[in-house]
C-alpha atoms as a PDB file:
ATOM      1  CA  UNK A   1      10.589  48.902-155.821  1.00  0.00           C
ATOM      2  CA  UNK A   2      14.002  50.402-154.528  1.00  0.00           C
ATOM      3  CA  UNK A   3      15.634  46.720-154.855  1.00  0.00           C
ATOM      4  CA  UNK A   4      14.382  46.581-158.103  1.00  0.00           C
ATOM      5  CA  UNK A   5      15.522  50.074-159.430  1.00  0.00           C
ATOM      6  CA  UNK A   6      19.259  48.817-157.789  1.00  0.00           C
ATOM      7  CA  UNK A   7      19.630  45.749-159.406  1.00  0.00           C
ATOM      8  CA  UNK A   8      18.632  47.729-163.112  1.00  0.00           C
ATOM      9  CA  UNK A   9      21.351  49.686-161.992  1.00  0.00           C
ATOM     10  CA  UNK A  10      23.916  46.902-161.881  1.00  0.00           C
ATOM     11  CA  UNK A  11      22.626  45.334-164.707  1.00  0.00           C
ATOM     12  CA  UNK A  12      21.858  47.454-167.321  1.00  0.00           C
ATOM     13  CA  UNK A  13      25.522  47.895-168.222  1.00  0.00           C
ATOM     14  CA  UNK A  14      25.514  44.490-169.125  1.00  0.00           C
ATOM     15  CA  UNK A  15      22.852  44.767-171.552  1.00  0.00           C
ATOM     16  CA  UNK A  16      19.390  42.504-172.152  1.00  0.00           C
ATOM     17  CA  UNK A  17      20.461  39.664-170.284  1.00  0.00           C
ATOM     18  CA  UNK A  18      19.008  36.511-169.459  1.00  0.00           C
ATOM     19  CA  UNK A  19      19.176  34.863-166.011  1.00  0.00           C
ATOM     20  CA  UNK A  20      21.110  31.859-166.936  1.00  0.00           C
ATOM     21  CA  UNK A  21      18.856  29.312-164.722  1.00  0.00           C
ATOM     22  CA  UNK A  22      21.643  26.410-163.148  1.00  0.00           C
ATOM     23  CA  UNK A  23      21.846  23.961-160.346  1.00  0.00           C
ATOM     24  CA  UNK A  24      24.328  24.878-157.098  1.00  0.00           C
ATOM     25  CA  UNK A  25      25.935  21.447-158.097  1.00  0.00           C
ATOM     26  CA  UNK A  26      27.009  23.055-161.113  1.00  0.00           C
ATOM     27  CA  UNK A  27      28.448  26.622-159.921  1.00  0.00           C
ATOM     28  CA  UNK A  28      30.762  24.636-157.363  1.00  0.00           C
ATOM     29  CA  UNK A  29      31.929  22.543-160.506  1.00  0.00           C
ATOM     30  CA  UNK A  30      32.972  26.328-161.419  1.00  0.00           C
ATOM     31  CA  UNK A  31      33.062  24.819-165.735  1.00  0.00           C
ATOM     32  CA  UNK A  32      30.203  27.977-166.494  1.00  0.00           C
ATOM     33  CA  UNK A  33      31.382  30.127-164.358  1.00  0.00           C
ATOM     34  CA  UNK A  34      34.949  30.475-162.584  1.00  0.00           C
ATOM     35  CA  UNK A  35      35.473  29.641-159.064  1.00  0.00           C
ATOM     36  CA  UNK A  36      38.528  32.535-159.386  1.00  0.00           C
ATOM     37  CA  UNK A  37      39.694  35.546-161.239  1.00  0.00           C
ATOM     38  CA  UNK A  38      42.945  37.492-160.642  1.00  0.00           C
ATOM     39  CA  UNK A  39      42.582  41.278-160.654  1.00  0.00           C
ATOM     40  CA  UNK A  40      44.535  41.587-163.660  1.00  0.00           C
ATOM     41  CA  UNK A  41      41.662  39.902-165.656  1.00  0.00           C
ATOM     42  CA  UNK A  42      39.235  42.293-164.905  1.00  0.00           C
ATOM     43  CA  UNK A  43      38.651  44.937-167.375  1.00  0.00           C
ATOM     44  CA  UNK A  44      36.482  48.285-167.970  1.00  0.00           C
ATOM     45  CA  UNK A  45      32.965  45.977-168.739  1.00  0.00           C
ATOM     46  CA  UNK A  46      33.620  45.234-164.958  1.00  0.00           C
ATOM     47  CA  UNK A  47      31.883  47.178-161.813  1.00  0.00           C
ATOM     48  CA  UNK A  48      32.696  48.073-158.585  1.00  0.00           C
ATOM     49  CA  UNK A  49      30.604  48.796-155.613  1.00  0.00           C
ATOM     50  CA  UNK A  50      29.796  47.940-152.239  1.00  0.00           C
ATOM     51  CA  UNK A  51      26.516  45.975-150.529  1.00  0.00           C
ATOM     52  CA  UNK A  52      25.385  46.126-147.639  1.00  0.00           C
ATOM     53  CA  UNK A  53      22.575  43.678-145.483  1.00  0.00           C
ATOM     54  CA  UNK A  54      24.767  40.929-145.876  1.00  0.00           C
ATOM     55  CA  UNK A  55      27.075  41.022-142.861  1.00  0.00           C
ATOM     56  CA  UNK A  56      26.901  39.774-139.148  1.00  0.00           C
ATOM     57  CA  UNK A  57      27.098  42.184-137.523  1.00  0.00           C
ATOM     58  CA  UNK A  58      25.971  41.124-134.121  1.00  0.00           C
ATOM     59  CA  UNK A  59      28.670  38.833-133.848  1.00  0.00           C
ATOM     60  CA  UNK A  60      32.305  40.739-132.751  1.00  0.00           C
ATOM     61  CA  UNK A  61      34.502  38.231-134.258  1.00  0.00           C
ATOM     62  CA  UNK A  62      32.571  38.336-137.777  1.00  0.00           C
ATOM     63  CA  UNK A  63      33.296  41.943-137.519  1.00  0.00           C
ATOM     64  CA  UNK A  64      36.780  41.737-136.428  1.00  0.00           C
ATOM     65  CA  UNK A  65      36.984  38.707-139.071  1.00  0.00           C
ATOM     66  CA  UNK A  66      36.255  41.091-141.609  1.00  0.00           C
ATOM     67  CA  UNK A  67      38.570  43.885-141.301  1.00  0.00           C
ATOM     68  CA  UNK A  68      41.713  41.401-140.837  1.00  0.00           C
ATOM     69  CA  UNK A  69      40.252  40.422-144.433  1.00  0.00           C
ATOM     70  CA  UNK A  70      39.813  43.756-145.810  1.00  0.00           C
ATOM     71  CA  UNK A  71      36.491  42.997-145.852  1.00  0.00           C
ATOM     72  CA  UNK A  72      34.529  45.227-143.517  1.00  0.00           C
ATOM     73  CA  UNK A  73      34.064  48.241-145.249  1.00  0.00           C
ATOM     74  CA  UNK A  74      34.985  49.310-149.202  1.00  0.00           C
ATOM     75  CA  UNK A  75      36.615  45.739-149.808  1.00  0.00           C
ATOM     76  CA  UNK A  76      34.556  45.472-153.051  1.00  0.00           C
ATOM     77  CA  UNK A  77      32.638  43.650-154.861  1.00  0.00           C
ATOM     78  CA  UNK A  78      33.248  43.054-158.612  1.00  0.00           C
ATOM     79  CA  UNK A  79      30.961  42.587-161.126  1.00  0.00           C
ATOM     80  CA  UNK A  80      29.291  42.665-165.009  1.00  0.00           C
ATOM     81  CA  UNK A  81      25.519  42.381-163.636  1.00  0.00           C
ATOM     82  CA  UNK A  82      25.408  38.858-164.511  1.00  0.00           C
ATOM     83  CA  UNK A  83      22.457  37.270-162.962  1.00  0.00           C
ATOM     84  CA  UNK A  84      21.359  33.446-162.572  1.00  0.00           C
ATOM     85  CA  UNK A  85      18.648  31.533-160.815  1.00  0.00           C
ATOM     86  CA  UNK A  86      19.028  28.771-158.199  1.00  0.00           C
ATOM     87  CA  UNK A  87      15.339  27.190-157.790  1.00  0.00           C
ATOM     88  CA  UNK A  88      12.955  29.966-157.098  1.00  0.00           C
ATOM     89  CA  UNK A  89      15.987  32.967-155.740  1.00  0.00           C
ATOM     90  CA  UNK A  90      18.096  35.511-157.887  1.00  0.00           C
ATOM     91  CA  UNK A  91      21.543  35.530-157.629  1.00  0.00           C
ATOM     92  CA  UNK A  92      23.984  38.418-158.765  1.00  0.00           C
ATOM     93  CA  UNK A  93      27.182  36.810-159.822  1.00  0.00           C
ATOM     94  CA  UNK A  94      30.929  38.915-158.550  1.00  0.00           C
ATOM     95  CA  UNK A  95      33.878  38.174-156.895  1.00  0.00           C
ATOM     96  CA  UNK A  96      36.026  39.327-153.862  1.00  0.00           C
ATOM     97  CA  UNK A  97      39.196  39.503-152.555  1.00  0.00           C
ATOM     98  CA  UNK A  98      39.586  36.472-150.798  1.00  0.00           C
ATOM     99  CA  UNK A  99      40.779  37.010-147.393  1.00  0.00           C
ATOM    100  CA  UNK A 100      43.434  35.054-145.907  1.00  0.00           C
ATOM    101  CA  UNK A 101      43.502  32.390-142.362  1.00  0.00           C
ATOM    102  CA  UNK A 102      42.654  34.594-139.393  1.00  0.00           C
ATOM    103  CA  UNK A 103      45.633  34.073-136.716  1.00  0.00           C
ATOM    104  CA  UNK A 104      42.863  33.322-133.948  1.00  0.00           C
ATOM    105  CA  UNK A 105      45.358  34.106-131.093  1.00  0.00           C
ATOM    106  CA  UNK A 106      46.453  37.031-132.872  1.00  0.00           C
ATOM    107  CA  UNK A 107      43.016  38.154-133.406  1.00  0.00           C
ATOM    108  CA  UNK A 108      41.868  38.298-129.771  1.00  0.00           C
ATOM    109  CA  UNK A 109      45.391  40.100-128.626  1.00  0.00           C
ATOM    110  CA  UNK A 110      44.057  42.849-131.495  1.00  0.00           C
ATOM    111  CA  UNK A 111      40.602  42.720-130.061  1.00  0.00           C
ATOM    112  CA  UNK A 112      41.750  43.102-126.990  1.00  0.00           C
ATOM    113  CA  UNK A 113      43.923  46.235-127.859  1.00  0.00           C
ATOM    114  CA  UNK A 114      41.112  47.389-130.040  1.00  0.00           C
ATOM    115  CA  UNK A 115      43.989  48.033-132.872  1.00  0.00           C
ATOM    116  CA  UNK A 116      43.423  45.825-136.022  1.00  0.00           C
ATOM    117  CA  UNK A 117      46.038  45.656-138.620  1.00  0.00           C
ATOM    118  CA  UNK A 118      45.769  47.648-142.091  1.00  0.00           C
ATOM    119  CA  UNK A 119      44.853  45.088-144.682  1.00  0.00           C
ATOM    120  CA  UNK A 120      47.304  44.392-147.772  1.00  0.00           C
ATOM    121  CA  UNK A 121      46.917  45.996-150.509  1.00  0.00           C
ATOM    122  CA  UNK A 122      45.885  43.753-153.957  1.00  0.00           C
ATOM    123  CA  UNK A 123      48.294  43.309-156.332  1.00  0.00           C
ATOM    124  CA  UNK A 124      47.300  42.322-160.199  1.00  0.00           C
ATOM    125  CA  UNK A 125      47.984  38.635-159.109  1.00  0.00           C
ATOM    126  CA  UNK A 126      45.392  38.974-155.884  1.00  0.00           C
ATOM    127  CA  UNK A 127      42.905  36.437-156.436  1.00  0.00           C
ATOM    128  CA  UNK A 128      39.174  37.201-156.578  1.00  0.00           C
ATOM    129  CA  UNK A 129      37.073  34.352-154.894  1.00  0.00           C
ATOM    130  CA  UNK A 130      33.500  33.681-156.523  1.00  0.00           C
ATOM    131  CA  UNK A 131      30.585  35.540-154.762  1.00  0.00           C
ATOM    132  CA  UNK A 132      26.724  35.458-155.325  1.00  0.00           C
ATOM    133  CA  UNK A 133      24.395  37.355-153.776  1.00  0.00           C
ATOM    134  CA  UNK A 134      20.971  36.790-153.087  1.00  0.00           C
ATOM    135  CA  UNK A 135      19.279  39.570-154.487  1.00  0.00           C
ATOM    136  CA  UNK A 136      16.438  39.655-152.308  1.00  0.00           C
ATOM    137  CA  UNK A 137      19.210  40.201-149.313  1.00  0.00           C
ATOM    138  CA  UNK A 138      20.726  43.534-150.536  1.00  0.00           C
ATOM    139  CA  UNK A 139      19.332  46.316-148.431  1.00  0.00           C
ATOM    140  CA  UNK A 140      21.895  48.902-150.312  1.00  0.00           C
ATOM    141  CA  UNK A 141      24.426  48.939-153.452  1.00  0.00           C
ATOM    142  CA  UNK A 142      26.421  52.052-153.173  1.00  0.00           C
ATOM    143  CA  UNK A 143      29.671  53.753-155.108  1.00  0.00           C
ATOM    144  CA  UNK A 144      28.980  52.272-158.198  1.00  0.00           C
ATOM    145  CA  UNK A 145      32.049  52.621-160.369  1.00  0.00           C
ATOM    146  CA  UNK A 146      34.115  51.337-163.466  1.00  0.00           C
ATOM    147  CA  UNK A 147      36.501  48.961-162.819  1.00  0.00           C
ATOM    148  CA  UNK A 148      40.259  50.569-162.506  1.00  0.00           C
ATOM    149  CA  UNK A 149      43.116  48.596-161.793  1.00  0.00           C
ATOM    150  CA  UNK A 150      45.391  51.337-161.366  1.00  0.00           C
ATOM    151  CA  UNK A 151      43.101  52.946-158.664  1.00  0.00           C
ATOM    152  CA  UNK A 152      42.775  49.316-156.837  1.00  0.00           C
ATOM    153  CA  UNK A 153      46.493  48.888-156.935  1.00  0.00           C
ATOM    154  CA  UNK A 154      46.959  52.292-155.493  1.00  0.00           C
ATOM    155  CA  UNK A 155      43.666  52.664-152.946  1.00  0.00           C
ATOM    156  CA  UNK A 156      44.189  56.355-154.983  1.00  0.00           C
ATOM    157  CA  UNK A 157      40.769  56.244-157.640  1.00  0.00           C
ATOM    158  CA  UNK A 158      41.205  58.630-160.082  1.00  0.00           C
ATOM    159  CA  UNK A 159      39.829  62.181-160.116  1.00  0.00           C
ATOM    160  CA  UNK A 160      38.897  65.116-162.551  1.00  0.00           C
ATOM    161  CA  UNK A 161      40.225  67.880-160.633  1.00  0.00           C
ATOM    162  CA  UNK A 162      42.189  68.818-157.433  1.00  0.00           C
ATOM    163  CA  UNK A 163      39.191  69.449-155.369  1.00  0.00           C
ATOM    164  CA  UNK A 164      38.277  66.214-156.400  1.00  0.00           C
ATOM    165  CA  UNK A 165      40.950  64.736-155.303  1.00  0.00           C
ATOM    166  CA  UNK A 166      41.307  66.364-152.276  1.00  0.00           C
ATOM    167  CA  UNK A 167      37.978  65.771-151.204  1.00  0.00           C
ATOM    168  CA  UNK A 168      38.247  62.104-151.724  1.00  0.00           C
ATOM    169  CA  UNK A 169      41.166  61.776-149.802  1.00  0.00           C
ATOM    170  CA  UNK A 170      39.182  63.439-146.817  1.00  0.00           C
ATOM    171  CA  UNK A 171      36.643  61.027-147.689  1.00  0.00           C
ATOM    172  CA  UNK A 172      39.225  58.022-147.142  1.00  0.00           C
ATOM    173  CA  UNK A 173      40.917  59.251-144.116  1.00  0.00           C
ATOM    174  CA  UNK A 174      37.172  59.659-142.499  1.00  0.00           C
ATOM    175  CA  UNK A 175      36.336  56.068-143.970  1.00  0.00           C
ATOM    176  CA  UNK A 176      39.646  54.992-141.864  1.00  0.00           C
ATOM    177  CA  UNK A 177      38.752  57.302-138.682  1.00  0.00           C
ATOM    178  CA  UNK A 178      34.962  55.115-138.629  1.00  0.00           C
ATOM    179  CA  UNK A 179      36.717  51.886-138.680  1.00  0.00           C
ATOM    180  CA  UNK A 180      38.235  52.340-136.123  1.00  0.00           C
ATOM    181  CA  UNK A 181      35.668  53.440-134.438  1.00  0.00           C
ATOM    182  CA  UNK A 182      33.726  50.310-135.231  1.00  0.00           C
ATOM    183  CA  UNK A 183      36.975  48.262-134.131  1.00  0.00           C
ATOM    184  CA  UNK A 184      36.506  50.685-130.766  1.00  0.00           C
ATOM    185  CA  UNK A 185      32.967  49.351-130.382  1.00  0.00           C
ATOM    186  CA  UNK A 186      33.469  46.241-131.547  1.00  0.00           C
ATOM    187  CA  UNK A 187      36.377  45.629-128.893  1.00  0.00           C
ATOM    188  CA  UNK A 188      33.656  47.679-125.605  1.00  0.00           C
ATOM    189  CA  UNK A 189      30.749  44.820-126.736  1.00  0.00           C
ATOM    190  CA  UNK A 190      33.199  42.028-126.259  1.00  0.00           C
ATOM    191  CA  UNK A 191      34.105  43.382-123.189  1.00  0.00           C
ATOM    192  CA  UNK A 192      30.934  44.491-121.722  1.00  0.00           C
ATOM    193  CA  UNK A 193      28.545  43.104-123.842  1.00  0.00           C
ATOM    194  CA  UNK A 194      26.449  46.122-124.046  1.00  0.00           C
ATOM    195  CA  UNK A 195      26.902  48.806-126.529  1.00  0.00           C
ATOM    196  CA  UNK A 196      28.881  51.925-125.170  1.00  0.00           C
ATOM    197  CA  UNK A 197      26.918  54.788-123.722  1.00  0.00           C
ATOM    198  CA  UNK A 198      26.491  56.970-126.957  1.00  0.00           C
ATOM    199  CA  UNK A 199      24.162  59.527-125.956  1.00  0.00           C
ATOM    200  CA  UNK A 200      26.463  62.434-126.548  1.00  0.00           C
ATOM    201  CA  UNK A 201      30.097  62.840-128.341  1.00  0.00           C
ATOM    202  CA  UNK A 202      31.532  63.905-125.160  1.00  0.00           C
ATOM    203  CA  UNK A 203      30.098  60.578-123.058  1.00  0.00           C
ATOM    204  CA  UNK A 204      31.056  58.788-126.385  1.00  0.00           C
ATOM    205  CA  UNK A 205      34.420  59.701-126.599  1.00  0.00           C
ATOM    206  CA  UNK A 206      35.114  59.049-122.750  1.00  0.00           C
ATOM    207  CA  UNK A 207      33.207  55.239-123.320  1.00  0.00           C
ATOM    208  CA  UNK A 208      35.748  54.840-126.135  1.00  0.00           C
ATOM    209  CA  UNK A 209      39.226  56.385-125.719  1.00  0.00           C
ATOM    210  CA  UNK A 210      40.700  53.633-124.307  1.00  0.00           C
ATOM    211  CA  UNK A 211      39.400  51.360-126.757  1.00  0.00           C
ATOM    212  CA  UNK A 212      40.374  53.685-129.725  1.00  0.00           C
ATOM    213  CA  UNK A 213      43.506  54.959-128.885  1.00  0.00           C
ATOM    214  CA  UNK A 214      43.480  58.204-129.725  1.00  0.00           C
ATOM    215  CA  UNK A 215      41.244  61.343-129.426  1.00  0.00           C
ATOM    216  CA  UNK A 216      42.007  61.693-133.181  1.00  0.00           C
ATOM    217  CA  UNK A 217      39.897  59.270-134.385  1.00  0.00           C
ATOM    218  CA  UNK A 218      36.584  60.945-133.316  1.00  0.00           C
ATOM    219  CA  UNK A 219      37.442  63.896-135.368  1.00  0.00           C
ATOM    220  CA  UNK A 220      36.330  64.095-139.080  1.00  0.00           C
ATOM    221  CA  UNK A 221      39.268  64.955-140.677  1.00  0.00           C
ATOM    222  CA  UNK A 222      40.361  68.309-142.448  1.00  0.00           C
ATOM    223  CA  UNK A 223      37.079  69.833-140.332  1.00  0.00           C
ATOM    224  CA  UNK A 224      37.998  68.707-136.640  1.00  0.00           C
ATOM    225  CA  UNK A 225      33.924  67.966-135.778  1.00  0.00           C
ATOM    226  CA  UNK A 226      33.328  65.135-133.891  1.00  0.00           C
ATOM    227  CA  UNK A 227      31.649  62.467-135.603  1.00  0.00           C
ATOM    228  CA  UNK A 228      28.309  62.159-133.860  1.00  0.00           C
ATOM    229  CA  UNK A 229      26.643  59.176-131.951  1.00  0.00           C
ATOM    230  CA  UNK A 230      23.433  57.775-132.024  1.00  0.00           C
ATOM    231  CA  UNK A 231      21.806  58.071-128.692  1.00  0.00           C
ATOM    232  CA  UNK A 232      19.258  55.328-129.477  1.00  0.00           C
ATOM    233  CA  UNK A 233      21.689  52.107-129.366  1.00  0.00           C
ATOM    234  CA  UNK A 234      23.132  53.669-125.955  1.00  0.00           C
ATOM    235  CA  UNK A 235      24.165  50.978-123.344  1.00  0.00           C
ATOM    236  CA  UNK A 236      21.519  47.995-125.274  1.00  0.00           C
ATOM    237  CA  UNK A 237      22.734  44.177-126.249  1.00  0.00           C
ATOM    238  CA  UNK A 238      23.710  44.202-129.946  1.00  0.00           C
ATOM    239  CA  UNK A 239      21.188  41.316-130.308  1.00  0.00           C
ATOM    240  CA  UNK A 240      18.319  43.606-129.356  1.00  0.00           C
ATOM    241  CA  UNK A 241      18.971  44.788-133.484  1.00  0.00           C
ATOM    242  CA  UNK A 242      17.264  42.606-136.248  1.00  0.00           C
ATOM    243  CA  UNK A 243      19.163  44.000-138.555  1.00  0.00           C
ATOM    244  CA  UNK A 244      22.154  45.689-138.011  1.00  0.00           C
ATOM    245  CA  UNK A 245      23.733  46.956-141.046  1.00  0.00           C
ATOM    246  CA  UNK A 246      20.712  49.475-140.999  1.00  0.00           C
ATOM    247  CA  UNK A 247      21.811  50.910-137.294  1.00  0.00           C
ATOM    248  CA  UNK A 248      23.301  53.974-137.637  1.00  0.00           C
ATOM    249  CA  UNK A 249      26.200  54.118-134.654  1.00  0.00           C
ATOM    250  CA  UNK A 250      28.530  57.505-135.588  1.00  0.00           C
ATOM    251  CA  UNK A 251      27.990  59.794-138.722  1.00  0.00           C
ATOM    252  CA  UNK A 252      29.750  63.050-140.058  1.00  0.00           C
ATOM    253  CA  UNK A 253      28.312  65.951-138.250  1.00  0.00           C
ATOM    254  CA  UNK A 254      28.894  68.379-141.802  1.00  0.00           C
ATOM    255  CA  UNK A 255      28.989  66.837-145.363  1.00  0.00           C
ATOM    256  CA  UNK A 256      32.155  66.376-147.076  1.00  0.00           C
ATOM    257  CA  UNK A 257      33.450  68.383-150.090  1.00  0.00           C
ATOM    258  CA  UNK A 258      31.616  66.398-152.793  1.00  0.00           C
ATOM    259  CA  UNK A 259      28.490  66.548-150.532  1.00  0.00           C
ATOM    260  CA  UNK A 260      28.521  63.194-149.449  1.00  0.00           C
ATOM    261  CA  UNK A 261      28.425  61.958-145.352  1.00  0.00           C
ATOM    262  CA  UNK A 262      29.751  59.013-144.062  1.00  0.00           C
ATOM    263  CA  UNK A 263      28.020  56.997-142.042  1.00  0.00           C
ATOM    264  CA  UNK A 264      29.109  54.067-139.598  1.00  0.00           C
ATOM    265  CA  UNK A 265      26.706  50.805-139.414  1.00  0.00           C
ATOM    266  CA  UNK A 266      26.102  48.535-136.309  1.00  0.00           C
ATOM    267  CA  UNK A 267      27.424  46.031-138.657  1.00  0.00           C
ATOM    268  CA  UNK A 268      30.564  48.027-138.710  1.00  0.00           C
ATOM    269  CA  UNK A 269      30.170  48.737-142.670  1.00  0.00           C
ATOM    270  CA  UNK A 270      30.504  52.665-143.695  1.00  0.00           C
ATOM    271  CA  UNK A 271      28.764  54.032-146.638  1.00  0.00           C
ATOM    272  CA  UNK A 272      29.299  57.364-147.718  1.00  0.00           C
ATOM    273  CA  UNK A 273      25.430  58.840-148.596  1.00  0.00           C
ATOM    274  CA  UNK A 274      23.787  61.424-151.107  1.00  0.00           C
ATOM    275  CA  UNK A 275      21.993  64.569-149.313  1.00  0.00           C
ATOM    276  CA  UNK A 276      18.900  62.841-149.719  1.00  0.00           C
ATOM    277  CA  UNK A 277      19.890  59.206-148.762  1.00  0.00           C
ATOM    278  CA  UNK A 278      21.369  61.342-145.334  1.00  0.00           C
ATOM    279  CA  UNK A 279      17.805  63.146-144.681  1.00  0.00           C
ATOM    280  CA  UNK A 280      15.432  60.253-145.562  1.00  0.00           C
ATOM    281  CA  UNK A 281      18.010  58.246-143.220  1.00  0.00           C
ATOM    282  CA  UNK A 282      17.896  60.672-140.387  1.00  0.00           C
ATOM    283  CA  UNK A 283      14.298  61.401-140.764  1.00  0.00           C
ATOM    284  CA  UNK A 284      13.521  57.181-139.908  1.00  0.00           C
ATOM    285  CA  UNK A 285      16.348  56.864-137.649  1.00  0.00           C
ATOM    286  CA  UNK A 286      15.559  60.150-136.163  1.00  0.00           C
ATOM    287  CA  UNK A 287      18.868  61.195-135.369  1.00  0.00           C
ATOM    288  CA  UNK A 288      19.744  64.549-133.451  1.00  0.00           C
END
């Protein structure tokens, strides 16, 4: 029932329609729809959000992958709700920044240093690559938003007031402080090939320093708490975890100013949750 009330979501902006019913020959021919986009040809009948339950996360270079892409967490996915069917699954039609070669050698001196790059930022003339999604595959769509191109130019989205504002620039530094974290993970698996021993932030932060970097980047910013681990993935195999992106591994110990947490998944995506997504999250994860 939840997957159906979030595709409604997506879709109802784009009114009554029809899933268009068509062959995979004929989406690779890209003649109905186009293979690419460029930013600049998106307008405000577009969406913007993030998925999650699509990643693999088990896999360190997938993760690492991702975030030389831009991909791991908040890269975007861009939409008008358009829906088709291949044989008997649902697809929901978007695009996505299409990420560019990985460097291979370059990527394990990174992993090794647990310090991946900052991704570029898009420009109007960034192309979008075509992406469908299986519907049945989305555990979560989150941040739902009208397209802007001014605020994906900038990384700066547009807000009513200063407290806005302010609190969604805490909300991106935070974002920035759990990547790295999940790069400081990320880099401890590939190295141990357990998970680090989370069972506390103290042991947490003394698994991870040198992996991190910086004592920093277990502190939520603006209110200096530690982001808290989840004792219940201390010191296991990351392939002990069906499914990953539902693993909670750090969270925000106090909500932010718009009353949102974020939360870091196994998968190494961050979502930013509600007050009641947090407690009916905590409640099945039970989390201290």
């Amino acid at each position: 029932m939840k997957r159906l009330l979030a595709v409604l979501l997506v879709t109802g902006f784009a009114g009554q329609a029809v899933a268009q019913t068509m062959t995979f020959q004929e989406v690779l021919l890209g003649r109905t729809i186009p293979l690419t986009v460029k930013m600049k040809d998106l307008d405000e009948t577009w969406r913007r959000m993030n998925t999650s339950g699509l990643a693999d996360g088990s896999n360190p270079a997938v993760v690492y992958r991702a975030m030389f892409s831009g991909q791991l967490s908040g890269g975007g996915f861009f939409t008008k709700g358009q829906t088709i069917s291949i044989g008997n699954e649902s697809y929901l039609v978007g695009y996505t920044i299409q990420g560019k070669p990985v460097d291979m050698s370059k990527m394990q001196m990174l992993m090794n240093r647990g310090a991946p790059t900052e991704p570029e930022k898009p420009t109007a003339q960034t192309l979008l690559g075509l992406a469908l999604i299986n519907v049945r595959s989305i555990s979560n769509i989150t941040d739902v938003r009208p397209f802007n191109l001014e605020a994906e130019l900038t990384g700066v989205e547009a807000a009513g007031t200063e407290d806005e504002k302010h609190a969604q620039e805490i909300n991106e530094a935070s974002a920035k402080n759990l990547g790295k974290l999940a790069a400081a993970v990320t880099t401890y698996v590939n190295e141990r090939k357990v998970l680090p021993l989370l069972t506390d932030v103290r042991t947490a932060e003394q698994e991870l320093i040198l992996c991190a970097g910086s004592k920093a980047v277990f502190l939520q910013p603006e209110m200096k708490k530690p982001y808290r681990p989840n004792p219940a993935v201390a010191g296991r195999k990351l392939s002990e975890f069906d499914k990953p992106d539902k693993v909670v591994v750090f969270y925000e110990a106090v909500p932010s100013g718009d009353g949102t947490r974020g939360v870091l998944f196994l998968d190494g995506h961050v979502d930013r949750l509600i007050e009641q997504q947090w407690k009916k999250l905590k409640e099945s994860a039970k989390l201290p």
